[in-house]
C-alpha atoms as a PDB file:
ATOM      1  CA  UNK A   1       0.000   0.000   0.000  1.00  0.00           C
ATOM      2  CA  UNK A   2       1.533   3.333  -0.847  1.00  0.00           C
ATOM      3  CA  UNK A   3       1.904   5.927   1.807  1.00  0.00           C
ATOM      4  CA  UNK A   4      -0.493   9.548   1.589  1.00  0.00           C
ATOM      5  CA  UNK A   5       2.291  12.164   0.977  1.00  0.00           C
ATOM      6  CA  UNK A   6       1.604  16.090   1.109  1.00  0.00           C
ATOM      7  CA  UNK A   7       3.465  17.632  -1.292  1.00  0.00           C
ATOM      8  CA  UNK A   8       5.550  20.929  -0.206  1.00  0.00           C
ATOM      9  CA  UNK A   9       6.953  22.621  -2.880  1.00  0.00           C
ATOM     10  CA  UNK A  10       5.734  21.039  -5.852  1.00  0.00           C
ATOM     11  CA  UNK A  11       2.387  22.076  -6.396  1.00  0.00           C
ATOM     12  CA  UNK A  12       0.299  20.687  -8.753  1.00  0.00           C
ATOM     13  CA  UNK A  13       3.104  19.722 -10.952  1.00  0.00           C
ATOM     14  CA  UNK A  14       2.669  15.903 -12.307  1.00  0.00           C
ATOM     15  CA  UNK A  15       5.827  13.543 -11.706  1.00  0.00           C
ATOM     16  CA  UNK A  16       7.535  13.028 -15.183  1.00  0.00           C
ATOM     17  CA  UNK A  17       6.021  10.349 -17.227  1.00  0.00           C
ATOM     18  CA  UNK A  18       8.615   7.382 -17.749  1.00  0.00           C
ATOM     19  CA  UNK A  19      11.634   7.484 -20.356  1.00  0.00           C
ATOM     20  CA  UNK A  20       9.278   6.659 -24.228  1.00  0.00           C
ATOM     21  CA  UNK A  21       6.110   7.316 -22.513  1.00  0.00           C
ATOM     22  CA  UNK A  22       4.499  10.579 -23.465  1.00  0.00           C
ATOM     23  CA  UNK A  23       2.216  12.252 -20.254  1.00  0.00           C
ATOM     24  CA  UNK A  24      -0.732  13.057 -22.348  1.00  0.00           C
ATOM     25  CA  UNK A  25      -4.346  11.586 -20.973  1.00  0.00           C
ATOM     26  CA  UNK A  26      -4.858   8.496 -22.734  1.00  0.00           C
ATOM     27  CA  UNK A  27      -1.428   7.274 -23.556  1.00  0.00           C
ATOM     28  CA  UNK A  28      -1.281   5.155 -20.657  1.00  0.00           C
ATOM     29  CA  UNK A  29      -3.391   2.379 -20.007  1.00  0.00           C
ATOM     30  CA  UNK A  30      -5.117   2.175 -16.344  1.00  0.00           C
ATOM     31  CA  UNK A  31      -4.524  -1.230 -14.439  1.00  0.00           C
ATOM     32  CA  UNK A  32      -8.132  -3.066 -14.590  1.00  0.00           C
ATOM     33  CA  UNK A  33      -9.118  -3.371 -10.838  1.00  0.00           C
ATOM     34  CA  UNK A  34      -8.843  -7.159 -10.380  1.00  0.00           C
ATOM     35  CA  UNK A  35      -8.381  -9.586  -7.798  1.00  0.00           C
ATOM     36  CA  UNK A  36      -5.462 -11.630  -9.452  1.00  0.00           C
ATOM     37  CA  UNK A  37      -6.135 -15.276  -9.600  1.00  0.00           C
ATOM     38  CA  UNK A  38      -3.759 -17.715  -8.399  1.00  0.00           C
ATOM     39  CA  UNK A  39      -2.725 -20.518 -10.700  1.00  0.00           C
ATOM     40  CA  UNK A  40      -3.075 -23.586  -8.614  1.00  0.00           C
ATOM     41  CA  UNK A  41      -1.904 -26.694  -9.340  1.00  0.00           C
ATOM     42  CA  UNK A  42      -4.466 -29.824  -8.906  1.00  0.00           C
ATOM     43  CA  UNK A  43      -2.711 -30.848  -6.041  1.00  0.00           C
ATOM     44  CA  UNK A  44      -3.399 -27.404  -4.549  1.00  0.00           C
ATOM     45  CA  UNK A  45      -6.436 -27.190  -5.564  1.00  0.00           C
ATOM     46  CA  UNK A  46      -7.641 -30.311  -3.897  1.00  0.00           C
ATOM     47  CA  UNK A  47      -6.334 -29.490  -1.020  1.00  0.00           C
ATOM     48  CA  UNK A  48      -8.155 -25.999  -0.635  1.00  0.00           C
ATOM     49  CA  UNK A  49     -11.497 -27.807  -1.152  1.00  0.00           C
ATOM     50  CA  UNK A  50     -10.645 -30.287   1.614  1.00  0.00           C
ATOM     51  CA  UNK A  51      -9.477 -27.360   4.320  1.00  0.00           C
ATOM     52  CA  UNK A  52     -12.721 -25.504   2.775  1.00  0.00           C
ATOM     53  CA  UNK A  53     -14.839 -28.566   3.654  1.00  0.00           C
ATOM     54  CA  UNK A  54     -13.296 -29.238   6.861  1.00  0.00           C
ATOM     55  CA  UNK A  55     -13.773 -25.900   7.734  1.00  0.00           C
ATOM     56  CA  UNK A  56     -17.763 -26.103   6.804  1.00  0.00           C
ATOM     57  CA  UNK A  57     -18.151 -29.660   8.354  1.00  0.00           C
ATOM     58  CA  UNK A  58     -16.850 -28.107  11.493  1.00  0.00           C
ATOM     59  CA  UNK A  59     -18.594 -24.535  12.035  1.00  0.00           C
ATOM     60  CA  UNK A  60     -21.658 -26.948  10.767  1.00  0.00           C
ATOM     61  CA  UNK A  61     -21.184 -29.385  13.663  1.00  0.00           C
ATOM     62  CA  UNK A  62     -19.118 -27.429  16.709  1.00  0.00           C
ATOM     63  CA  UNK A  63     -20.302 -24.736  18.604  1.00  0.00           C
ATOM     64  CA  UNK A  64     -19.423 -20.639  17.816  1.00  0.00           C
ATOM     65  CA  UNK A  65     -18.108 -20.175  21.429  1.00  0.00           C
ATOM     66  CA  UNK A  66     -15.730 -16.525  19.877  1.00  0.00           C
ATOM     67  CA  UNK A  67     -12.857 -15.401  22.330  1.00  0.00           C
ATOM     68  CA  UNK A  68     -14.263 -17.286  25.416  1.00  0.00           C
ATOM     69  CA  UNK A  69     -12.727 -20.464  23.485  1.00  0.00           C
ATOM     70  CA  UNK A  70      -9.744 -20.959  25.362  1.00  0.00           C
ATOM     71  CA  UNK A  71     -11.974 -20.991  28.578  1.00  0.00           C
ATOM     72  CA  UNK A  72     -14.570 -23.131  27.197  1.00  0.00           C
ATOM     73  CA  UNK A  73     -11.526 -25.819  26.241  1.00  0.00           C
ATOM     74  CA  UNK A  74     -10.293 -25.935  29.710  1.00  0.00           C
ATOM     75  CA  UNK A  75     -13.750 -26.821  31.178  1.00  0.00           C
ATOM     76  CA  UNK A  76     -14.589 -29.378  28.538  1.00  0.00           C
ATOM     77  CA  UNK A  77     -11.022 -30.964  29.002  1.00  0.00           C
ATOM     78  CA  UNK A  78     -11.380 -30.846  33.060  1.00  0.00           C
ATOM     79  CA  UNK A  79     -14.528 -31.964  33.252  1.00  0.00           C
ATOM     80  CA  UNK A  80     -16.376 -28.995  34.167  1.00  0.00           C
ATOM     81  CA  UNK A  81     -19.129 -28.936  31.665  1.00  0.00           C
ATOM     82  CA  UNK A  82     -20.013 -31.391  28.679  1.00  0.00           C
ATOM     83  CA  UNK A  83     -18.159 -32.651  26.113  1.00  0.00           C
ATOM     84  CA  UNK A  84     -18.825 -30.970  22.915  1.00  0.00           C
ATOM     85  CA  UNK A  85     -17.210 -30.324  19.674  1.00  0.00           C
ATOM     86  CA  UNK A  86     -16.527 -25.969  19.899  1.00  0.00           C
ATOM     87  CA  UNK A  87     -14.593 -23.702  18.043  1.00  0.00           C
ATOM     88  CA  UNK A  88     -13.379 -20.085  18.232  1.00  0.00           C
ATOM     89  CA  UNK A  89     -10.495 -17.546  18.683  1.00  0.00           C
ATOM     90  CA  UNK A  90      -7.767 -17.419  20.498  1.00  0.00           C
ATOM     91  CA  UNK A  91      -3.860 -15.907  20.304  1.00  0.00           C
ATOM     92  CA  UNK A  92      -1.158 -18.162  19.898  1.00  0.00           C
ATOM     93  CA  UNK A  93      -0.121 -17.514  22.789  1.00  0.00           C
ATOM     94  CA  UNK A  94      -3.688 -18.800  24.264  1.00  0.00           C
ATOM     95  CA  UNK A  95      -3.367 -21.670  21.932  1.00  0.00           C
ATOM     96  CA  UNK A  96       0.514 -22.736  22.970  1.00  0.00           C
ATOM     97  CA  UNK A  97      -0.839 -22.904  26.644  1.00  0.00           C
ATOM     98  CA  UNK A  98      -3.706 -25.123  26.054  1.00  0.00           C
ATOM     99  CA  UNK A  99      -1.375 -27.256  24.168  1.00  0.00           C
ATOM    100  CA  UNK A 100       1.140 -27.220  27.201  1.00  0.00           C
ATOM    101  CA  UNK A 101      -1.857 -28.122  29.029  1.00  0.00           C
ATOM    102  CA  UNK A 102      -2.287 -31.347  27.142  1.00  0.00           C
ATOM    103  CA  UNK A 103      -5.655 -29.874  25.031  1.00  0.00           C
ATOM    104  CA  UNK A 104      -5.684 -31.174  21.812  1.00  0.00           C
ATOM    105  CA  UNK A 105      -6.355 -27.979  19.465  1.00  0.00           C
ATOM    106  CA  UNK A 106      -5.462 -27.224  15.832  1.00  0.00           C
ATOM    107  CA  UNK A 107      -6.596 -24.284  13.451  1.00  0.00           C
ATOM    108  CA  UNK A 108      -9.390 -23.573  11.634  1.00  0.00           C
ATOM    109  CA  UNK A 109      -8.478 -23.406   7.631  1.00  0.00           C
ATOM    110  CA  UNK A 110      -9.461 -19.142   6.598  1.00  0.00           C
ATOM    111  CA  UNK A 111     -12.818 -18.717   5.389  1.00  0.00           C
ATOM    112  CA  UNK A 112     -13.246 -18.384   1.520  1.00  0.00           C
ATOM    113  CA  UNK A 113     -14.069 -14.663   2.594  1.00  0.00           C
ATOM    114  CA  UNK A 114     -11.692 -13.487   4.668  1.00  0.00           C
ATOM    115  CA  UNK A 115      -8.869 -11.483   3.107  1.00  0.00           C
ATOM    116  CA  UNK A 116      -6.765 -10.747   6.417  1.00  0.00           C
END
């Protein structure tokens, strides 16, 4: 992402156009506003319908407990509430002490939607 500069001294003056390129409107195509597409290989692309479909069977099946997931794995894994299939957030730090703990957690594959 470029940076917002104020210009000082400059003005209104357009930056030179590159070395063969004349600066007049028109002579210089626009980028089309894409999403470029990654070329996957089959391989790849099998496996990013699997996480994809592990990732549905599971917010499907588990329950949405959000941030109070590291919480809610302690109590299922002592005992203090039912067993039940949950998922949620959680930093890695969260996540490297439940695993310290013994509780078996792993990561959710991203969502198909979420660009972060």
């Amino acid at each position: 992402m470029a940076p917002s500069v104020a210009r000082t001294d400059r003005g209104s003056r357009a930056p030179p156009a590159p070395a063969g390129l004349s600066s007049e409107a028109g002579s210089i195509p626009a980028a089309p506003h894409t999403t470029p597409q990654l070329a996957l290989t089959e391989p790849e692309q099998r496996l990013r319908a699997l996480m994809w479909a592990m990732r549905e069977a599971v917010t499907r099946n588990a329950d949405d407990v959000g941030t109070r997931f590291p919480e809610e794995a302690r109590r299922i894994h002592y005992g203090e509430t039912e067993t039940r299939a949950i998922y949620g957030e959680a930093s890695l730090d969260e996540a490297r002490a439940l695993v310290d703990e013994g509780i078996a957690v792993a990561p959710l594959p991203p969502a198909s939607d979420d660009r972060h």
